[in-house]
N, C-alpha and C. Protein backbone atom coordinates (compact mmCIF):
# COMPACT_ATOMS: atom_id res chain seq x y z
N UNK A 1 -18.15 2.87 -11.01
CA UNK A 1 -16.96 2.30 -10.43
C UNK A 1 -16.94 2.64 -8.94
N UNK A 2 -16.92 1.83 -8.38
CA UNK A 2 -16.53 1.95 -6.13
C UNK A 2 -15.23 2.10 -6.03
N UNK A 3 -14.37 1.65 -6.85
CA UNK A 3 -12.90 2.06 -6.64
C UNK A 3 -11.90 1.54 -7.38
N UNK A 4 -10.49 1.53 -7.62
CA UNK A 4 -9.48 0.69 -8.34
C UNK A 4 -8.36 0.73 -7.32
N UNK A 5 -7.59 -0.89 -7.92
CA UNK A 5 -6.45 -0.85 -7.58
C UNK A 5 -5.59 -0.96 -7.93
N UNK A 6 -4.06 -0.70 -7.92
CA UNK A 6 -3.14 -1.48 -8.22
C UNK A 6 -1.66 -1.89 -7.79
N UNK A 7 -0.61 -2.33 -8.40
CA UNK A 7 0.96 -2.14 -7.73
C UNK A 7 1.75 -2.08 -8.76
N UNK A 8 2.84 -1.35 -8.51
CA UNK A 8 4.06 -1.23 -9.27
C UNK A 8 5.37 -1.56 -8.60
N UNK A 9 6.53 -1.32 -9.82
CA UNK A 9 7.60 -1.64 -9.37
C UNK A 9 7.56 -0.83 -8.17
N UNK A 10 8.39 -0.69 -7.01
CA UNK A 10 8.83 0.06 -5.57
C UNK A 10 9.66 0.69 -6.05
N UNK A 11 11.03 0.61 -6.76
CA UNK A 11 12.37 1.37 -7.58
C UNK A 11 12.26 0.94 -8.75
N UNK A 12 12.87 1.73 -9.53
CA UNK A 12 13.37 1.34 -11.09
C UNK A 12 14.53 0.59 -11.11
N UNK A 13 15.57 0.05 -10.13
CA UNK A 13 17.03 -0.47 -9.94
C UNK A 13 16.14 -1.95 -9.29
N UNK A 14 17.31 -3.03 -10.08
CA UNK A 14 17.14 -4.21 -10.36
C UNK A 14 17.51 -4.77 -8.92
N UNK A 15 18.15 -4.52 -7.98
CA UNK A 15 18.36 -5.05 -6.63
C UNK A 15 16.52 -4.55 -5.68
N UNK A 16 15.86 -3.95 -6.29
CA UNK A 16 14.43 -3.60 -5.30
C UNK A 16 13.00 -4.75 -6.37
N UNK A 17 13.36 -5.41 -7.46
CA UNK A 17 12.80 -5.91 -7.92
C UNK A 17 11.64 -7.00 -7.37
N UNK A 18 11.80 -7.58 -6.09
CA UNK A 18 11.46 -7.78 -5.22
C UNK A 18 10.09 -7.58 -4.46
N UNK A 19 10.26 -6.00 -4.22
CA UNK A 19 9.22 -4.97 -3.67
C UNK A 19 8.18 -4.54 -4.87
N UNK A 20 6.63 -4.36 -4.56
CA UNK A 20 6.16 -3.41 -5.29
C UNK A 20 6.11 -2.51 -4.29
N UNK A 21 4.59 -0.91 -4.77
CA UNK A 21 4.39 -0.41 -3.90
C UNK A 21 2.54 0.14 -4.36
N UNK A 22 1.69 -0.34 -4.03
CA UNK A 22 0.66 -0.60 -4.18
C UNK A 22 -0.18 0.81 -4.20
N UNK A 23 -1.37 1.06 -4.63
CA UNK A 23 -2.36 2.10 -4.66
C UNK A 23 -3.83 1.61 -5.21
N UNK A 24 -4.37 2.23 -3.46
CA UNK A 24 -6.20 1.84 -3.30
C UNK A 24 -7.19 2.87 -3.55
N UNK A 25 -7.91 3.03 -3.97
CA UNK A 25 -8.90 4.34 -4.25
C UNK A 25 -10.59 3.53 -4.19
N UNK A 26 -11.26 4.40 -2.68
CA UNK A 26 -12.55 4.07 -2.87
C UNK A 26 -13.29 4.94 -2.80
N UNK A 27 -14.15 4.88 -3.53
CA UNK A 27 -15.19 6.10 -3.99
C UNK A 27 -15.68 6.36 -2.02
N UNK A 28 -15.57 8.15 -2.31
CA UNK A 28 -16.24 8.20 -0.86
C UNK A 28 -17.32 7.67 -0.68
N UNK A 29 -18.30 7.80 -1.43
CA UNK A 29 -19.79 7.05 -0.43
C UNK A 29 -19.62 6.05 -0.75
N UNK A 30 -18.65 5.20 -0.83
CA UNK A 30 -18.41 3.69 -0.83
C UNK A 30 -17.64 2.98 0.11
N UNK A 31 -17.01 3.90 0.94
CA UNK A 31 -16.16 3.15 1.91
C UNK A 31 -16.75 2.58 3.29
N UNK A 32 -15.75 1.73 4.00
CA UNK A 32 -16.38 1.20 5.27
C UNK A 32 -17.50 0.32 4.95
N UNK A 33 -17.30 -0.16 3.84
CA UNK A 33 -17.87 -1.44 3.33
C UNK A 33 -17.21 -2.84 2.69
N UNK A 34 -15.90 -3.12 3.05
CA UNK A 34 -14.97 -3.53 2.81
C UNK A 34 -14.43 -3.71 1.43
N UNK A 35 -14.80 -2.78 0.60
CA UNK A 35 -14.45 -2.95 -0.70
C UNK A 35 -12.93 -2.27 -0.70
N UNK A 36 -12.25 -1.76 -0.04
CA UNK A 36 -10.68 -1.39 0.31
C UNK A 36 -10.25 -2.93 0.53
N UNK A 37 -10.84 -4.03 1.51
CA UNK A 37 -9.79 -4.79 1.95
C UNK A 37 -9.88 -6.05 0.74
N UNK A 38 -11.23 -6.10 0.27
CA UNK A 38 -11.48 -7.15 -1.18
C UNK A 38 -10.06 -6.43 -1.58
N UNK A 39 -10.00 -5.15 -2.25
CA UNK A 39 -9.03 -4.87 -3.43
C UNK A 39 -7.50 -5.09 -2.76
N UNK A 40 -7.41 -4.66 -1.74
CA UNK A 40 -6.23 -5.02 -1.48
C UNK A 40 -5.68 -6.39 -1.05
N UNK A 41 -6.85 -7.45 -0.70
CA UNK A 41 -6.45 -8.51 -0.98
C UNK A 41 -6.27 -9.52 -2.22
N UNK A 42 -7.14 -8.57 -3.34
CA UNK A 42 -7.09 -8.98 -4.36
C UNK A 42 -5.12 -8.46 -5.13
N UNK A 43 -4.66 -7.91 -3.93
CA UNK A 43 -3.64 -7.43 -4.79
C UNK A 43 -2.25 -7.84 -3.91
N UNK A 44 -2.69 -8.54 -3.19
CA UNK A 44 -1.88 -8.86 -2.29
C UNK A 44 -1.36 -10.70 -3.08
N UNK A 45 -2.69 -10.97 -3.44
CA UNK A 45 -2.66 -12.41 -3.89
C UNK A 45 -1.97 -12.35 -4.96
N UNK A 46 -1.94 -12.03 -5.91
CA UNK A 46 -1.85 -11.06 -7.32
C UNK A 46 -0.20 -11.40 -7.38
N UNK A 47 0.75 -10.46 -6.04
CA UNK A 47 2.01 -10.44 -5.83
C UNK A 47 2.40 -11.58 -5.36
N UNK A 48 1.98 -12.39 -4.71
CA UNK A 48 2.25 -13.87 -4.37
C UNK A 48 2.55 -14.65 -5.91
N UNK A 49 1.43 -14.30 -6.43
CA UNK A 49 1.25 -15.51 -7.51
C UNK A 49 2.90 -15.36 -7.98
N UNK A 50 3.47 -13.87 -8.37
CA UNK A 50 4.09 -13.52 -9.47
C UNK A 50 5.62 -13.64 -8.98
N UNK A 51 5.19 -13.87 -7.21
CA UNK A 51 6.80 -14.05 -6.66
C UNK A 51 7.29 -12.51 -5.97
N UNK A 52 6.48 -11.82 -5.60
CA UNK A 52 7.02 -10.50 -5.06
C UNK A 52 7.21 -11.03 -3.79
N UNK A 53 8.15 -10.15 -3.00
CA UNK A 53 8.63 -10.72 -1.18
C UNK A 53 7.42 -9.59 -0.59
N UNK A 54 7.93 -8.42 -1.17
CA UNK A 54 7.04 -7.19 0.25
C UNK A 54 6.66 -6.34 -0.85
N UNK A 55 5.43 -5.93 -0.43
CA UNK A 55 4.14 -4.59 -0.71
C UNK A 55 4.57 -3.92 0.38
N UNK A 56 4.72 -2.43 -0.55
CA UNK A 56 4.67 -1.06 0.36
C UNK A 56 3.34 -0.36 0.17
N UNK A 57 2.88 0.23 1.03
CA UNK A 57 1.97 1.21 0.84
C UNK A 57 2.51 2.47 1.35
N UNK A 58 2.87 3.78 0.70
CA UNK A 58 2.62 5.08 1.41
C UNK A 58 0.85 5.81 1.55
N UNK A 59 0.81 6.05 2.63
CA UNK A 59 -0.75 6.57 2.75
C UNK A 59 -0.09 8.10 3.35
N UNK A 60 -1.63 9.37 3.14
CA UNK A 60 -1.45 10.37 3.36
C UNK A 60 -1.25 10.06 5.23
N UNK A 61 -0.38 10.47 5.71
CA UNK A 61 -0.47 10.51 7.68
C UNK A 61 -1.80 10.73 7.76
N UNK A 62 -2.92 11.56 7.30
CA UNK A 62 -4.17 12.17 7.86
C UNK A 62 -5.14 10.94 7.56
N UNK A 63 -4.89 10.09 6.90
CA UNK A 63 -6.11 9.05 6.46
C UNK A 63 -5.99 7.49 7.75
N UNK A 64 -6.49 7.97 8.63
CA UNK A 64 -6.32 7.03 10.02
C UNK A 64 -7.24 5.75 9.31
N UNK A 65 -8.39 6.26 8.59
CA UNK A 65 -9.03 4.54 7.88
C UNK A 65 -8.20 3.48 7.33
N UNK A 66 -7.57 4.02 6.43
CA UNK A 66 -6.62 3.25 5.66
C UNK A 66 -5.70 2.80 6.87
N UNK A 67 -4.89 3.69 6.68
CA UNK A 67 -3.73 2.90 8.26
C UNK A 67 -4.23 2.11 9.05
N UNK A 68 -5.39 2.19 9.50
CA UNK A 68 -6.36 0.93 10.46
C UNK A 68 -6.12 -0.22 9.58
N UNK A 69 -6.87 -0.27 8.68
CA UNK A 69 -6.93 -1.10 7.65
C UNK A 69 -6.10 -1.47 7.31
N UNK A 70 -4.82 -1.09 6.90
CA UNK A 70 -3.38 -1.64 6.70
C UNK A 70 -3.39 -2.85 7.86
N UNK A 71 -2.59 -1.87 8.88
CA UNK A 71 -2.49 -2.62 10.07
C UNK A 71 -3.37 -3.68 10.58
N UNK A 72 -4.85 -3.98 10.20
CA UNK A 72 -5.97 -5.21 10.26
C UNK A 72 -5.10 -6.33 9.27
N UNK A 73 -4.90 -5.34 8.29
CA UNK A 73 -4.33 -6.59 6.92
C UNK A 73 -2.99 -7.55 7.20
N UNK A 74 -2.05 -6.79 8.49
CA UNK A 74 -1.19 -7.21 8.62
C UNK A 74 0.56 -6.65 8.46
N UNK A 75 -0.35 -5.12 7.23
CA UNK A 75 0.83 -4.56 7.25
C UNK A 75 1.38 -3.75 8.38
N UNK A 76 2.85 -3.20 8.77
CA UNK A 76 3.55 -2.81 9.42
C UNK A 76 3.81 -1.47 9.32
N UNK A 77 4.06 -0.31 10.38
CA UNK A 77 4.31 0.47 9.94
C UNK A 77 6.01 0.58 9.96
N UNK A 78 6.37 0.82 8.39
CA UNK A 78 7.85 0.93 8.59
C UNK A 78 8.64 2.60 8.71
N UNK A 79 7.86 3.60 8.36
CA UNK A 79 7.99 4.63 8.65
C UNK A 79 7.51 6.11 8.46
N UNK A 80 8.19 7.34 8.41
CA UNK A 80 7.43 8.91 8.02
C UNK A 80 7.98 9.40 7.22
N UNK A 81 7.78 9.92 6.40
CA UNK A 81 8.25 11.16 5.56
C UNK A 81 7.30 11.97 5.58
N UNK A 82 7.97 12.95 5.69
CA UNK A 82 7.61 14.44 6.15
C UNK A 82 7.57 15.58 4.39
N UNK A 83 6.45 15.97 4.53
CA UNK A 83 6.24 17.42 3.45
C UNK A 83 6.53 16.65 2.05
N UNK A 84 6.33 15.51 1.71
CA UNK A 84 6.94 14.37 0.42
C UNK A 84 6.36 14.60 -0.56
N UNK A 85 4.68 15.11 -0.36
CA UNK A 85 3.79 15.36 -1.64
C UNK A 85 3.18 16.88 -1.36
N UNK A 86 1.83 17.06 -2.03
CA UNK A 86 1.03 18.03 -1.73
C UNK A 86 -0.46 17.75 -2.11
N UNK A 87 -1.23 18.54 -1.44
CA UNK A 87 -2.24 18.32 -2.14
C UNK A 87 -3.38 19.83 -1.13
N UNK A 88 -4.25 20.19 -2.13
CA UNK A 88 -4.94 21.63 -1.79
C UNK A 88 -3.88 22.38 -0.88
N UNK A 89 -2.67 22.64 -2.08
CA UNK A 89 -2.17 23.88 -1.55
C UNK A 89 -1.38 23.65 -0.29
N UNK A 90 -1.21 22.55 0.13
CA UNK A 90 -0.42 22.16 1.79
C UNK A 90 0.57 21.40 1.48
N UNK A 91 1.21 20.93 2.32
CA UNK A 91 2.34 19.90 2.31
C UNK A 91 1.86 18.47 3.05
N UNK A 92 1.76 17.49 2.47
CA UNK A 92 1.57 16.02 2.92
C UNK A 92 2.41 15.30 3.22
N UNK A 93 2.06 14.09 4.96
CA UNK A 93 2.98 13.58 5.16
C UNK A 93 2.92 12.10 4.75
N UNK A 94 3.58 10.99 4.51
CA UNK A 94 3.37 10.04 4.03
C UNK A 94 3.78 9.14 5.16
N UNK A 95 2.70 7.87 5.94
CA UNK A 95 2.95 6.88 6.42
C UNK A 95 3.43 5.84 5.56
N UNK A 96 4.55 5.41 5.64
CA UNK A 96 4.88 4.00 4.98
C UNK A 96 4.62 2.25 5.74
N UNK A 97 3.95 1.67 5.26
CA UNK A 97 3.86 0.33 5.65
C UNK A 97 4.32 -0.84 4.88
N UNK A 98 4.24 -1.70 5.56
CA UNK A 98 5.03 -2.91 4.53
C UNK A 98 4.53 -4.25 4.90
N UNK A 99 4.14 -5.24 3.94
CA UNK A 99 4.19 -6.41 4.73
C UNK A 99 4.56 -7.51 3.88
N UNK A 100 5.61 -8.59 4.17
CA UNK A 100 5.97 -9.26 3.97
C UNK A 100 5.10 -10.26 3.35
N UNK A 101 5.63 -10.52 1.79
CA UNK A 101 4.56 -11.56 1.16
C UNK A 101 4.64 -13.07 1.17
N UNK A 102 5.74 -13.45 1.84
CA UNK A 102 6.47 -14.73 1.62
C UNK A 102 7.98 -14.60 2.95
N UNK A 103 8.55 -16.15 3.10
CA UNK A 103 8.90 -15.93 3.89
C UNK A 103 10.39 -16.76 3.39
N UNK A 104 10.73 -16.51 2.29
CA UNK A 104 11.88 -16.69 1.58
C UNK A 104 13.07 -15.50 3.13
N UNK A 105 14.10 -16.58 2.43
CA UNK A 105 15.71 -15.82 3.39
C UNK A 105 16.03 -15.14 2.46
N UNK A 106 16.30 -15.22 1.12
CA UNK A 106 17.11 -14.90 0.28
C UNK A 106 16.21 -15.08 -1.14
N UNK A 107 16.49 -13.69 -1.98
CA UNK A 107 15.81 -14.00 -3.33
C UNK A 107 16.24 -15.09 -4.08
């Protein structure tokens, strides 16, 4: 396997139904071969088909690839959270991005 993807609901409350919030995983000696932007366009299309408005992504702040890559794809950065997860023992910060799947006014 080089990597998986997928998206979920964004909230469990029926007014965010709307939003997912997506997750990319590529095998390290697999990246920088565009198999991140295949999957995430494969998942971008995915939410179109089904009628979603906006994909979120939170990424770790430290992973500048991905965030490039977001931002190539189109997504936005909408904001920070600070100390949100963990991982080896530290506190992680989370970039949030977003990008609009459709260009509906109103659900």
């Amino acid at each position: 396997m080089l990597g998986y993807a997928s998206f979920g609901d964004w909230r469990a409350f029926e007014g965010h139904r709307h939003t997912v919030e997506h997750s990319v995983y590529v095998r390290v000696d697999q990246r920088g071969q565009g198999i991140g932007e295949s999957l995430i366009h494969a998942l971008i299309g995915r939410a179109r088909e089904i009628g979603k408005h906006v994909m979120v992504a939170g990424i770790e702040a430290g992973n500048g690839g991905s965030i490039r890559l977001h931002g190539k794809l189109g997504f936005q950065q909408a904001g920070n959270l600070k100390e949100v997860g963990t991982k080896f023992d530290g506190w992680l910060d989370l970039v949030f991005m977003q990008l609009t799947l459709d260009a509906r006014k109103a659900p």
